[in-house]
Each structure stands twice: as C-alpha cells, then as structure tokens.
N, C-alpha and C. Protein backbone atom coordinates (compact mmCIF):
# COMPACT_ATOMS: atom_id res chain seq x y z
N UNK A 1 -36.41 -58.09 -46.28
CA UNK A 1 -35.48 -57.90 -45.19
C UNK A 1 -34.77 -56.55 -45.36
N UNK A 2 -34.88 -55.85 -44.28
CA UNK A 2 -33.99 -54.57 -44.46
C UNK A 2 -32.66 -54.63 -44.92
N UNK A 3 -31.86 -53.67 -45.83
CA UNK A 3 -30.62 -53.51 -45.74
C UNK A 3 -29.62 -52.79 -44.26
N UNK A 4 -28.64 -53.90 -44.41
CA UNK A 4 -27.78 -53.20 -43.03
C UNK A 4 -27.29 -51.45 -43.50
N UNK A 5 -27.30 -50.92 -42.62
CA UNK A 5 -26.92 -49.57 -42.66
C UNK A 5 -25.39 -49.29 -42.86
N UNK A 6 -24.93 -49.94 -42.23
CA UNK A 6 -23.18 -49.99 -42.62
C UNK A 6 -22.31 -51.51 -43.25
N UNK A 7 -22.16 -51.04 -44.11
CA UNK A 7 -21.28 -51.98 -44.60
C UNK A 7 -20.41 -52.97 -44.10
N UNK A 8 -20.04 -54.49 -44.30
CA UNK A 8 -18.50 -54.47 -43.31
C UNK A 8 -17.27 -54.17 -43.65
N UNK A 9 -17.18 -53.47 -44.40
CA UNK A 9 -15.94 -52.62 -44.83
C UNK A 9 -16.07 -51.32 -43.85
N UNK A 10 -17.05 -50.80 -43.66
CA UNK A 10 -17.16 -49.36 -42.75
C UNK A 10 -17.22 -50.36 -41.06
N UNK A 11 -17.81 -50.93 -40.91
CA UNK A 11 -17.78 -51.55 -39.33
C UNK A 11 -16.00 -52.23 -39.06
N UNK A 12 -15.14 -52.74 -40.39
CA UNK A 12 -14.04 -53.55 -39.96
C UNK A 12 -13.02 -52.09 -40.35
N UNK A 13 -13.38 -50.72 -40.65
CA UNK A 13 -12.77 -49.57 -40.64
C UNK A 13 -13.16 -49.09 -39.07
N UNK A 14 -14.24 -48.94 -38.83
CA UNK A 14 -14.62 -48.56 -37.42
C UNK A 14 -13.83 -49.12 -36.00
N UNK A 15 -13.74 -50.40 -36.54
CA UNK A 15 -13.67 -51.34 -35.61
C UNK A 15 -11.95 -51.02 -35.02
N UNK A 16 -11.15 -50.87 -36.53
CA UNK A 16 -9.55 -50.62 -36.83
C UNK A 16 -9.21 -49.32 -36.13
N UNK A 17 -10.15 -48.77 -36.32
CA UNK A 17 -9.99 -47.08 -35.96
C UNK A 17 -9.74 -46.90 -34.71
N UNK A 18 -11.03 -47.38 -33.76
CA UNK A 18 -11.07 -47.80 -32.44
C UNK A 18 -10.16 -48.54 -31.71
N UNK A 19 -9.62 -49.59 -32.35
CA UNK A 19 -8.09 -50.25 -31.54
C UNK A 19 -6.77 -49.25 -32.17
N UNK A 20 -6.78 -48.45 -33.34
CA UNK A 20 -6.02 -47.70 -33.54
C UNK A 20 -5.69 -46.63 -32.59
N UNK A 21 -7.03 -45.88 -31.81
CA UNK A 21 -6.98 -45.02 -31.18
C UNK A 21 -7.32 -44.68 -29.64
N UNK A 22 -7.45 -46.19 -29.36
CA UNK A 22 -7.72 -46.54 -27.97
C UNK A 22 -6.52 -46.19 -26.77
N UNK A 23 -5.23 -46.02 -27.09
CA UNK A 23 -4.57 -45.92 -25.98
C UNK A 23 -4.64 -44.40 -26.01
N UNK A 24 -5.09 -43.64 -26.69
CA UNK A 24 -5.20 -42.00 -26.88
C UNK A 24 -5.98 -41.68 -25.66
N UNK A 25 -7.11 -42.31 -24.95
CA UNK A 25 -8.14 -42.39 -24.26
C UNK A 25 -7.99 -43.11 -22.96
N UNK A 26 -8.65 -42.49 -21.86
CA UNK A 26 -8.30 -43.08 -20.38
C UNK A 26 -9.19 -44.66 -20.24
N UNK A 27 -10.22 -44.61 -21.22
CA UNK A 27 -10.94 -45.88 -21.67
C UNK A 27 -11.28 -46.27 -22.60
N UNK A 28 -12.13 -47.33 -22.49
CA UNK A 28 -12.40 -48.03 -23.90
C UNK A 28 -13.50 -46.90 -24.48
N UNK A 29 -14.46 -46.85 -23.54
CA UNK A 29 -15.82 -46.33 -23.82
C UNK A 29 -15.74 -45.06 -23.56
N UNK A 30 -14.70 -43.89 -23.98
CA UNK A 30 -13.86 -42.89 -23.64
C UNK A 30 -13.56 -42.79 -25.32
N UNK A 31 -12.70 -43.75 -25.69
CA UNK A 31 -12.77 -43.50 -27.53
C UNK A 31 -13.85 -44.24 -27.77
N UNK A 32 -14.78 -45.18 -27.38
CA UNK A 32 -15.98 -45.27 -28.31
C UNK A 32 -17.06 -43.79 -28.29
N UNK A 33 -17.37 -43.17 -27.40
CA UNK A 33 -17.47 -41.80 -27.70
C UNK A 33 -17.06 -41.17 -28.19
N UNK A 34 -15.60 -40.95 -28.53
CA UNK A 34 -15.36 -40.05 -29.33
C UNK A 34 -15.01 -40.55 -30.44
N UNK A 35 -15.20 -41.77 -31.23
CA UNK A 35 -14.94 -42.31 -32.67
C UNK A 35 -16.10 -42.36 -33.19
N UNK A 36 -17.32 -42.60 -32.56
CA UNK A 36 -18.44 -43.23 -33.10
C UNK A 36 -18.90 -41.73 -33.75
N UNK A 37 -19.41 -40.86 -32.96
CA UNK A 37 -19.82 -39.51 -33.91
C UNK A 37 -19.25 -39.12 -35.48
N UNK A 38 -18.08 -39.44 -35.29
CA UNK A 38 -17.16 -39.75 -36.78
C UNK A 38 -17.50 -40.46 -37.75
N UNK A 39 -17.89 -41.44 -37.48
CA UNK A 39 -18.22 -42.69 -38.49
C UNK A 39 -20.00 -42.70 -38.30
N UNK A 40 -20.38 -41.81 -37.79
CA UNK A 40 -21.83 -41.32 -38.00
C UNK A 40 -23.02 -42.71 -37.41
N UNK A 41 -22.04 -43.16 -36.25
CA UNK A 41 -23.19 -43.93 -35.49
C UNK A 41 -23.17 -43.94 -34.24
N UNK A 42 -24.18 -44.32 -33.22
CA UNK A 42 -24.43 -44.70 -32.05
C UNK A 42 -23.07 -45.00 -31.38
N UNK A 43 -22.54 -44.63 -30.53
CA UNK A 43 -21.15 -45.40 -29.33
C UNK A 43 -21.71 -46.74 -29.07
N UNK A 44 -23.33 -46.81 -28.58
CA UNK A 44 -23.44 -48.35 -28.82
C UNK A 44 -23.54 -49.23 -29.79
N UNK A 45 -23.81 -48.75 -30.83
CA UNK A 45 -23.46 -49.52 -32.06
C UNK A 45 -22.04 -49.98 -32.19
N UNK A 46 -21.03 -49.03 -32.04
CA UNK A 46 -19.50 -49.49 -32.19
C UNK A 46 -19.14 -50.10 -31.09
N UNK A 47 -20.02 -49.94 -30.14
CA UNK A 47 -18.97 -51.14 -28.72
C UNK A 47 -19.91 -52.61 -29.42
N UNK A 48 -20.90 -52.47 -29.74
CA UNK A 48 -21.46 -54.19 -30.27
C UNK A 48 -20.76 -55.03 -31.20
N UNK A 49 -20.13 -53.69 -32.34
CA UNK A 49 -19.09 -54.48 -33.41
C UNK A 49 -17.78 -54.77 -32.65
C-alpha cells in the first residue's frame, strides 16, 4: 500500500492555517489558492481535507 504523502500533523496544520486565514480572503476557495502552494499541494487537495 502506498504511503500517504502528507502527514496528519501537516493536513491538521493545513487545515488550521486555512480557518486561520480565511477571513483575509473574499472566499473560501480564494485562501485555498493561496495557502495550498505553501504547504506544497493541490488547492484541491486542501478543500478535500
């Protein structure tokens, strides 16, 4: 079985980051674009977590 690529310590950091920095943004999917490049994954990867 493959190993997951991110940890859940890095997805429940991601996840923190994103409600941390969501009212910064006119939307949700407004900071999931601009958090996800940071934490070095997909915007759809971080809207799934």
């Amino acid at each position: 079985m493959k190993k997951p690529k991110y940890t859940p310590e890095i997805r429940d950091r991601a996840v923190q980051l994103l409600i941390e920095s969501e009212k910064d943004y006119p939307s949700t999917w407004a900071a999931i674009t601009a958090i996800a490049p940071k934490i070095g994954c997909t915007p759809e990867t971080l809207r799934s977590w």
